[in-house]
PDB file of N, CA and C in Angstrom:
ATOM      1  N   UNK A   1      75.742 116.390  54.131  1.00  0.00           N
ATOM      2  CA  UNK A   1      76.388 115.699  55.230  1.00  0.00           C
ATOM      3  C   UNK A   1      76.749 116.716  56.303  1.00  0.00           C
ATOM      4  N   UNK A   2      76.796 116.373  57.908  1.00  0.00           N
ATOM      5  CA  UNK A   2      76.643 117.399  58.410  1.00  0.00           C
ATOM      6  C   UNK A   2      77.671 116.630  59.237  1.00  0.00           C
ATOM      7  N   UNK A   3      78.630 117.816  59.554  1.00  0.00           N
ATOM      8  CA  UNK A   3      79.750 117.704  60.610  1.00  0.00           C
ATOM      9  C   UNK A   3      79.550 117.536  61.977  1.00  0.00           C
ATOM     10  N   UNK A   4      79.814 116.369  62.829  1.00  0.00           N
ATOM     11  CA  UNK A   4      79.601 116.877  63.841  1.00  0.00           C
ATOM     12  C   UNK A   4      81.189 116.506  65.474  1.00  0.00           C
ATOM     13  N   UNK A   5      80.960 116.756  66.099  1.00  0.00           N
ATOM     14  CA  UNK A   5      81.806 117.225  67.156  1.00  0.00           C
ATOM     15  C   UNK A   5      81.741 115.717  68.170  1.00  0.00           C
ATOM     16  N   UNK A   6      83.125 115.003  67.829  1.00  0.00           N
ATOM     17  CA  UNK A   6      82.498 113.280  68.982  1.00  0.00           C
ATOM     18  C   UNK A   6      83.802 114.101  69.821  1.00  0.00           C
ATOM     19  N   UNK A   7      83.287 114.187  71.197  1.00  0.00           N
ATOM     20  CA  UNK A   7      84.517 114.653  72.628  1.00  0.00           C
ATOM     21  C   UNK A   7      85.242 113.642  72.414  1.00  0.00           C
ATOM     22  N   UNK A   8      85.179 112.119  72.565  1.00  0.00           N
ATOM     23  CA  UNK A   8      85.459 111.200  73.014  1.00  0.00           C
ATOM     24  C   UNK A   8      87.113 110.700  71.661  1.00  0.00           C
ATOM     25  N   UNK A   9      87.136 111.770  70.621  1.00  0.00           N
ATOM     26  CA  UNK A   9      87.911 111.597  69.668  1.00  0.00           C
ATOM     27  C   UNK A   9      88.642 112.900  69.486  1.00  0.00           C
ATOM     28  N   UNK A  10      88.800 113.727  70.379  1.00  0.00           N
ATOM     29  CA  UNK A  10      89.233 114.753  69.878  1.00  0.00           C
ATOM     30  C   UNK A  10      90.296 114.550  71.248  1.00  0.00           C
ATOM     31  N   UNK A  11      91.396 115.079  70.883  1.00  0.00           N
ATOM     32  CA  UNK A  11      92.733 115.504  71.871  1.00  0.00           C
ATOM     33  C   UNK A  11      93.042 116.523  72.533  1.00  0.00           C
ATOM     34  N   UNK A  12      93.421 117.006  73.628  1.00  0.00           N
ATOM     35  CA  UNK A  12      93.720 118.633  73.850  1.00  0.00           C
ATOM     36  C   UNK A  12      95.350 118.153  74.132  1.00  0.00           C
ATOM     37  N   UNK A  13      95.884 119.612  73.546  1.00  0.00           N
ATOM     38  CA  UNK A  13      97.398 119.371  73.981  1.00  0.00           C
ATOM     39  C   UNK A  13      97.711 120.399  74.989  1.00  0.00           C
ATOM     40  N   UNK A  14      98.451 119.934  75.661  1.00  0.00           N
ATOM     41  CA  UNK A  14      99.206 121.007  76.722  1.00  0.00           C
ATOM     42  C   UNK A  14     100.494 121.404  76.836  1.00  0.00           C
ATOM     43  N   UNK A  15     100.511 122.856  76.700  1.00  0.00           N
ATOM     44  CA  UNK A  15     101.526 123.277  76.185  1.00  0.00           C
ATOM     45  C   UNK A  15     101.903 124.058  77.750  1.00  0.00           C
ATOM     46  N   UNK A  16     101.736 123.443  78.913  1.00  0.00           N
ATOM     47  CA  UNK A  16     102.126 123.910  80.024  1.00  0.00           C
ATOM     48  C   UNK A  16     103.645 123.206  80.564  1.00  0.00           C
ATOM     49  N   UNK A  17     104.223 123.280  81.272  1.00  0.00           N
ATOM     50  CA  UNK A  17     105.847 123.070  82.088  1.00  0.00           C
ATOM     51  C   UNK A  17     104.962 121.534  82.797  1.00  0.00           C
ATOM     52  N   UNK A  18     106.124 120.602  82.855  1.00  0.00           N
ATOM     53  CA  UNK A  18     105.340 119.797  83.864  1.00  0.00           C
ATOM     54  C   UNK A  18     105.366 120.205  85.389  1.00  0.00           C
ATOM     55  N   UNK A  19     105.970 121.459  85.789  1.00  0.00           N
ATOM     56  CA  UNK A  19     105.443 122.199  87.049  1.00  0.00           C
ATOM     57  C   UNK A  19     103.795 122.567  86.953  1.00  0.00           C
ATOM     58  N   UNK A  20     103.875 123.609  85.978  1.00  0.00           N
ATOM     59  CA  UNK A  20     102.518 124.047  85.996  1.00  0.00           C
ATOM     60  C   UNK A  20     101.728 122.999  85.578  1.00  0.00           C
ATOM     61  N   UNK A  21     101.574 122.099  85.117  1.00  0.00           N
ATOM     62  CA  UNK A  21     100.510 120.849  85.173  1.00  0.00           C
ATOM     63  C   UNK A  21     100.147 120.011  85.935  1.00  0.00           C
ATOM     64  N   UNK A  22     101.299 119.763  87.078  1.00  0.00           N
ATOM     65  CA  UNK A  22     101.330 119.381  88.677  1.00  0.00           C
ATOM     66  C   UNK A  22     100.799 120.516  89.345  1.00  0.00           C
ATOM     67  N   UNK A  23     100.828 121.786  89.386  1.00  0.00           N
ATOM     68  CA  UNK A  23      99.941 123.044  89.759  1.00  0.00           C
ATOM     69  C   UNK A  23      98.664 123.379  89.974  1.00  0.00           C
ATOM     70  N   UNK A  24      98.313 122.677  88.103  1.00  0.00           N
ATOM     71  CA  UNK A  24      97.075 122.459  87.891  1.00  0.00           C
ATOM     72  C   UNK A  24      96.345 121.448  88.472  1.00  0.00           C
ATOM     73  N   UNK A  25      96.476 120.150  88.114  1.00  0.00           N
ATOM     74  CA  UNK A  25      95.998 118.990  88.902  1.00  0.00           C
ATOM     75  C   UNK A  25      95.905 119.222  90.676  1.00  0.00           C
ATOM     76  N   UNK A  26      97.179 119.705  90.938  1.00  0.00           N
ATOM     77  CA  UNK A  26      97.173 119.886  92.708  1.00  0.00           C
ATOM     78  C   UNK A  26      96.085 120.665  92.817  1.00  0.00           C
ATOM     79  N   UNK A  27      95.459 121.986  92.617  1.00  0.00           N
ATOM     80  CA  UNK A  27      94.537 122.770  92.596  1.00  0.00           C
ATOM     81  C   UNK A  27      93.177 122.407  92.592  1.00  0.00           C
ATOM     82  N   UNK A  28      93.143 121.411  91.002  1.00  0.00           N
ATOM     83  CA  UNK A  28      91.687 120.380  90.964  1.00  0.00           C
ATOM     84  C   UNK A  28      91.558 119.336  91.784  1.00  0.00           C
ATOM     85  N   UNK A  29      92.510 118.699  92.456  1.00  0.00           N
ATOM     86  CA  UNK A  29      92.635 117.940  93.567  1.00  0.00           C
ATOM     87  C   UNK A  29      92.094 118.471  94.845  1.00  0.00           C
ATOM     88  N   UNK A  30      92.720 120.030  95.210  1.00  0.00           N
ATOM     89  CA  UNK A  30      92.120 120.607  96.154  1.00  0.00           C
ATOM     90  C   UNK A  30      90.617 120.741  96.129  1.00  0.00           C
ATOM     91  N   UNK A  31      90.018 121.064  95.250  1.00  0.00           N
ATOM     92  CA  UNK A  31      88.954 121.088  95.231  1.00  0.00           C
ATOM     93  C   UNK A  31      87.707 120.321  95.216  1.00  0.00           C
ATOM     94  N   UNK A  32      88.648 118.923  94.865  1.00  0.00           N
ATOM     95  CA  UNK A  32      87.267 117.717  95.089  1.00  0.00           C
ATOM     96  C   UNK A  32      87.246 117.310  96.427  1.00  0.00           C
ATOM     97  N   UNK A  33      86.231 116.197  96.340  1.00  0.00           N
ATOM     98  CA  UNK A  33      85.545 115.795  98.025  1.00  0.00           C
ATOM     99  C   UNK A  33      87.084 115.038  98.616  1.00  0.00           C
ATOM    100  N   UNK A  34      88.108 114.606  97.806  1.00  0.00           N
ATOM    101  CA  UNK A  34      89.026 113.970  98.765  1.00  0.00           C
ATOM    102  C   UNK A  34      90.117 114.582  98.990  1.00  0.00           C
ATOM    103  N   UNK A  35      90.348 115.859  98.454  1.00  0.00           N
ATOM    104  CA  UNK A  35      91.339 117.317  98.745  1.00  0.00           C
ATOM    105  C   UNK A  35      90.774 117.832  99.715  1.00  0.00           C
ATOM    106  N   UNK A  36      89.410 118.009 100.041  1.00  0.00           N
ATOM    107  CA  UNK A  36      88.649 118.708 100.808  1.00  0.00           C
ATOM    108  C   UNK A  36      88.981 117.965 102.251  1.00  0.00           C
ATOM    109  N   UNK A  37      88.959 116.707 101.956  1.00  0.00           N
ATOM    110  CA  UNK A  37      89.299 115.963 103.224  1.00  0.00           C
ATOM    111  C   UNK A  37      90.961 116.028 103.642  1.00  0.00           C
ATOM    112  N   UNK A  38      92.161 116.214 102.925  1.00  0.00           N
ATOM    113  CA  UNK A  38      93.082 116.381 102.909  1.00  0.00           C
ATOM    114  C   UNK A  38      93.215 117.303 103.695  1.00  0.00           C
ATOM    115  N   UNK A  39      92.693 118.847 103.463  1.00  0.00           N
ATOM    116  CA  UNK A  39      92.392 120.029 103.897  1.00  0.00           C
ATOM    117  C   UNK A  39      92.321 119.943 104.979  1.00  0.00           C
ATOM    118  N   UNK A  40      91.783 118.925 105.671  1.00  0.00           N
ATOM    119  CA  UNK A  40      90.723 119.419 107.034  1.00  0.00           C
ATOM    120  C   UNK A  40      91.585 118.609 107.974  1.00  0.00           C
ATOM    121  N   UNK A  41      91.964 117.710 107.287  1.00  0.00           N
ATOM    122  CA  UNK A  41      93.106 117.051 108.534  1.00  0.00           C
ATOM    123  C   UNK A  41      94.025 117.547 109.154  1.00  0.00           C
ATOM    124  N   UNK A  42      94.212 117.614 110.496  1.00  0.00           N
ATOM    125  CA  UNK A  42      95.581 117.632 110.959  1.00  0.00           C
ATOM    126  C   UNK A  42      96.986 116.648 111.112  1.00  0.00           C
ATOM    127  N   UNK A  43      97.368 116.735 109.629  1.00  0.00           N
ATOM    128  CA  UNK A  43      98.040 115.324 109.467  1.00  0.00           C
ATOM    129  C   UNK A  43      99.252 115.209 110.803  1.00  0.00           C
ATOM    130  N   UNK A  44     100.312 116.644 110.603  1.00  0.00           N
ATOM    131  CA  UNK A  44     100.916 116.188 111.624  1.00  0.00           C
ATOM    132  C   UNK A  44     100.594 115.509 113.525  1.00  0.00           C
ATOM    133  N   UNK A  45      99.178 116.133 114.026  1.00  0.00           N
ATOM    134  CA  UNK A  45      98.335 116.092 114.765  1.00  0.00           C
ATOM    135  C   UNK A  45      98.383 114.308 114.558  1.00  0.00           C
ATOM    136  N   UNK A  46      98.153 113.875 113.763  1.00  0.00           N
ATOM    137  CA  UNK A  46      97.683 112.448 113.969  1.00  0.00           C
ATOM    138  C   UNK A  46      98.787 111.432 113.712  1.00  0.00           C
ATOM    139  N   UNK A  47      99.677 111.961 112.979  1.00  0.00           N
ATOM    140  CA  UNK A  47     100.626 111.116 113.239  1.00  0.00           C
ATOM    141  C   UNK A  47     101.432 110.861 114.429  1.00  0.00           C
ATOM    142  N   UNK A  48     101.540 112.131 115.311  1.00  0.00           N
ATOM    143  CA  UNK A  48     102.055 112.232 116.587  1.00  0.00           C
ATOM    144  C   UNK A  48     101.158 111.524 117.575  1.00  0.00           C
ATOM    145  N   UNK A  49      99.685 111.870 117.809  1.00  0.00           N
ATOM    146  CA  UNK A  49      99.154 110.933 118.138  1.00  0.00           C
ATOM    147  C   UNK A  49      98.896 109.551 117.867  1.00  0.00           C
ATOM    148  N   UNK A  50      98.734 108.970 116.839  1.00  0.00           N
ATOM    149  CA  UNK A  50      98.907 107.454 116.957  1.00  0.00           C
ATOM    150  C   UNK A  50     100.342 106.805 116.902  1.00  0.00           C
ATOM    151  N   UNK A  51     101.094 107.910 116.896  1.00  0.00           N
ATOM    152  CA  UNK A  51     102.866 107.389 117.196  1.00  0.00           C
ATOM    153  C   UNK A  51     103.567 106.410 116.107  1.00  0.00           C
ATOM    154  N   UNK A  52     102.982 107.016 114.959  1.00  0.00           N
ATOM    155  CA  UNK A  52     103.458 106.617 113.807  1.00  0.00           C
ATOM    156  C   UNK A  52     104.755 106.944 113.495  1.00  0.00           C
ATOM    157  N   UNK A  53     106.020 106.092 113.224  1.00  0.00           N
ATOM    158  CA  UNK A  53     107.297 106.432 113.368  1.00  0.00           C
ATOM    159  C   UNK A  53     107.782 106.539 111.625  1.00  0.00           C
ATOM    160  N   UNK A  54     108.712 106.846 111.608  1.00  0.00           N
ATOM    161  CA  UNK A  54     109.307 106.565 110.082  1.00  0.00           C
ATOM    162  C   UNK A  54     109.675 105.775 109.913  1.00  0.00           C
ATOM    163  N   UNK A  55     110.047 105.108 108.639  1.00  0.00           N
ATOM    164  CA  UNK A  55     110.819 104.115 108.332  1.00  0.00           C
ATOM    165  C   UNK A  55     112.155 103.895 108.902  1.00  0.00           C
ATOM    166  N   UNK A  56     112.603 102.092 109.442  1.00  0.00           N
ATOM    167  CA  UNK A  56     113.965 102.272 109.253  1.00  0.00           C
ATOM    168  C   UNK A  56     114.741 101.661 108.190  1.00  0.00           C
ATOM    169  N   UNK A  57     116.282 102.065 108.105  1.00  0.00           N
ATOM    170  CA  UNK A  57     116.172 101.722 106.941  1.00  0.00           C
ATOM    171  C   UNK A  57     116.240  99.996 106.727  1.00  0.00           C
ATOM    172  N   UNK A  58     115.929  99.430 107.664  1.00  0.00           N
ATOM    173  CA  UNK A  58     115.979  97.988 106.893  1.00  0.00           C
ATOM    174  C   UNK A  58     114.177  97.468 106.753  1.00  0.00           C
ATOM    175  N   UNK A  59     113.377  98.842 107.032  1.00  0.00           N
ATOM    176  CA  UNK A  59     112.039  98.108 107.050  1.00  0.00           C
ATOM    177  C   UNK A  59     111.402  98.304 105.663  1.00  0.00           C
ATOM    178  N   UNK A  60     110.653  97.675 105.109  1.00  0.00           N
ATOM    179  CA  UNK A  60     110.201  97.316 103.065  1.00  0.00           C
ATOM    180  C   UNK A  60     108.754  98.402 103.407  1.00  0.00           C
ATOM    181  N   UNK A  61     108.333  99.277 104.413  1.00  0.00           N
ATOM    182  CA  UNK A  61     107.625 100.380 103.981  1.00  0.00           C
ATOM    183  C   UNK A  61     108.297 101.259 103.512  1.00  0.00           C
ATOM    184  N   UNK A  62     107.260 101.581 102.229  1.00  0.00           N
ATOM    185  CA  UNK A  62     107.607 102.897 101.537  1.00  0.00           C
ATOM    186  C   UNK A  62     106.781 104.201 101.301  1.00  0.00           C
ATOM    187  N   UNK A  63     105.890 104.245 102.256  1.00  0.00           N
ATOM    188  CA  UNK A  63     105.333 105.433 102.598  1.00  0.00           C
ATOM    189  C   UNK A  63     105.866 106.170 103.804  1.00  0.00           C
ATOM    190  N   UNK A  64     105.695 107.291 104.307  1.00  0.00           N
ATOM    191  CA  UNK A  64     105.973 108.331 104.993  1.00  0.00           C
ATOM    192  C   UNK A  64     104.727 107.897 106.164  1.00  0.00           C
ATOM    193  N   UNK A  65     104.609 108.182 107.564  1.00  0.00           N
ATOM    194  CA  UNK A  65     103.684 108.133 108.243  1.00  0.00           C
ATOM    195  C   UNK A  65     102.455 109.011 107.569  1.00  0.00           C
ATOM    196  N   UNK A  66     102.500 109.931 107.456  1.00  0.00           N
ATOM    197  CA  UNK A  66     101.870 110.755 106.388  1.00  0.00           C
ATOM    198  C   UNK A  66     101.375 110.760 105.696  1.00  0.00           C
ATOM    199  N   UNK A  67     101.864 109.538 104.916  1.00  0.00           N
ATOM    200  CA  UNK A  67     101.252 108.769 103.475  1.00  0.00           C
ATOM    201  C   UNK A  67     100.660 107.379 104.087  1.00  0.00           C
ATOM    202  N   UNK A  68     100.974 106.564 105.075  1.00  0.00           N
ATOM    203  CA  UNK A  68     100.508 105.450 105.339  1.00  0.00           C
ATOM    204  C   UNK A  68      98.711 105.697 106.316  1.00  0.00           C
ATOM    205  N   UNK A  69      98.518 106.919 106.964  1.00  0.00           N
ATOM    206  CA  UNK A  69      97.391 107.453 107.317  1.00  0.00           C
ATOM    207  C   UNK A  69      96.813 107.873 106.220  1.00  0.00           C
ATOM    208  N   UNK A  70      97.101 108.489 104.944  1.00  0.00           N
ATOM    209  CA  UNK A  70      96.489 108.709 103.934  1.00  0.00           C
ATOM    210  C   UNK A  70      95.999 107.798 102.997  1.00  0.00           C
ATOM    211  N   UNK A  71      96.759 106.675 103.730  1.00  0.00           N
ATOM    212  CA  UNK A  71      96.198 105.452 102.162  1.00  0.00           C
ATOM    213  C   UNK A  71      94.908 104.900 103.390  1.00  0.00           C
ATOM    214  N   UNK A  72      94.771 104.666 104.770  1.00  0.00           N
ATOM    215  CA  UNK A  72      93.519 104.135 105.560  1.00  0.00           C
ATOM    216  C   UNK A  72      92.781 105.264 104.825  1.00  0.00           C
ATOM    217  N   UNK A  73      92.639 106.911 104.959  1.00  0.00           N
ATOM    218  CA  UNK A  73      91.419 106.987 104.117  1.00  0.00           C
ATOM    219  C   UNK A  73      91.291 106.762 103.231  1.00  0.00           C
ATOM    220  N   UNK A  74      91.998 106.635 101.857  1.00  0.00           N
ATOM    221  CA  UNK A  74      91.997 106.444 100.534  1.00  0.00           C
ATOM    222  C   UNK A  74      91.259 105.224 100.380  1.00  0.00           C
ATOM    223  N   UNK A  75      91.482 104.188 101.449  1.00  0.00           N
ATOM    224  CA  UNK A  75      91.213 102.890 101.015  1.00  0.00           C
ATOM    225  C   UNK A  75      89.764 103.080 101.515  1.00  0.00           C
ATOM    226  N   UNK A  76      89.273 103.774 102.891  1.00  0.00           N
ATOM    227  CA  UNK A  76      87.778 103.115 102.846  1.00  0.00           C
ATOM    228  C   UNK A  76      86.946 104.519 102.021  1.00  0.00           C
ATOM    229  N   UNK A  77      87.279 105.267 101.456  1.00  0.00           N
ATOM    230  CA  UNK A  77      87.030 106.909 100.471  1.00  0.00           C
ATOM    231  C   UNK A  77      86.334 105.967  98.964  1.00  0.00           C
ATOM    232  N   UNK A  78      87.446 104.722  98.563  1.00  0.00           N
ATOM    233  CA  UNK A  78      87.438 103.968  97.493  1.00  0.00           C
ATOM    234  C   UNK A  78      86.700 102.780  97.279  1.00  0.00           C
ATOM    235  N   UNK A  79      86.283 102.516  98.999  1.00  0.00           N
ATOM    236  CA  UNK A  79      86.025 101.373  99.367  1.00  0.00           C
ATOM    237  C   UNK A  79      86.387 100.045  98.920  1.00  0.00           C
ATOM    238  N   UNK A  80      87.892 100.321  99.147  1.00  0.00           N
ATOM    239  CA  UNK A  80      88.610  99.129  99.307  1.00  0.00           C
ATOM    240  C   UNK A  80      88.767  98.389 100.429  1.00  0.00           C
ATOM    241  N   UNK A  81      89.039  96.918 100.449  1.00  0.00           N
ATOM    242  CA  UNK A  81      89.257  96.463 101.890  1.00  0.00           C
ATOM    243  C   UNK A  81      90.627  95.772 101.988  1.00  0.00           C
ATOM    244  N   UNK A  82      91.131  95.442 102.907  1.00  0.00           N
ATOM    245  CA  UNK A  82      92.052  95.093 103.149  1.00  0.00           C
ATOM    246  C   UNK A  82      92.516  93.664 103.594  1.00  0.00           C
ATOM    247  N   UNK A  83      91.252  92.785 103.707  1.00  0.00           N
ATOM    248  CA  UNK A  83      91.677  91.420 103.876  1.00  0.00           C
ATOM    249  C   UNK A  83      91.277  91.368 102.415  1.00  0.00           C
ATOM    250  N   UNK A  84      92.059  89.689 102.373  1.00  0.00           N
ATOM    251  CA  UNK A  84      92.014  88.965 100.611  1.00  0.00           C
ATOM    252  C   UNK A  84      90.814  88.259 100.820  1.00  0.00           C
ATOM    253  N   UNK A  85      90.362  88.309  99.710  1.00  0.00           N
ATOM    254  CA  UNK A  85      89.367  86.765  99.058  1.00  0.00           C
ATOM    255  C   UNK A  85      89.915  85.610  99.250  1.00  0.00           C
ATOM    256  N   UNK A  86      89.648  84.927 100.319  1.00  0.00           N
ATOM    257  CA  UNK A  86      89.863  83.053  99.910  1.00  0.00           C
ATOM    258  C   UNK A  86      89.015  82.452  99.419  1.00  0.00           C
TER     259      UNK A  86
END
């Protein structure tokens, strides 16, 4: 009988800080095609230009201008859309 090796059943543990594992991920993030795009933006640049304001506090957004320009790329990156199915 011969031993063999299934990836799909085996575990890795991490014995890192949950800093350094947010470190890690941020890093591999940098490096894929949608970190790369992160990279290249001039976020503050565009928020000033399209005059994206912050929240006030009685308004139910909960992103940052920052984050609400980041979810338009996320969404067409994912190709999600934004009207519903009727």
């Amino acid at each position: 009988m011969k031993l063999q090796r299934i990836s799909e059943f085996q575990h890795e543990f991490s014995f890192l800080s949950s800093q350094e594992n947010l470190s890690s991920f941020y890093a591999c993030f940098l490096q894929s095609d949608l970190g790369k795009i992160y990279i290249a933006l001039p976020w503050d640049s565009l928020v000033e230009r399209l005059n994206i304001k912050e929240k006030q506090s009685s308004s139910k957004m909960m992103l940052s201008p920052k984050g609400r320009i980041g979810l338009m790329f996320l969404k067409h990156y994912s190709c999600c859309l934004d009207t519903k199915n009727k």
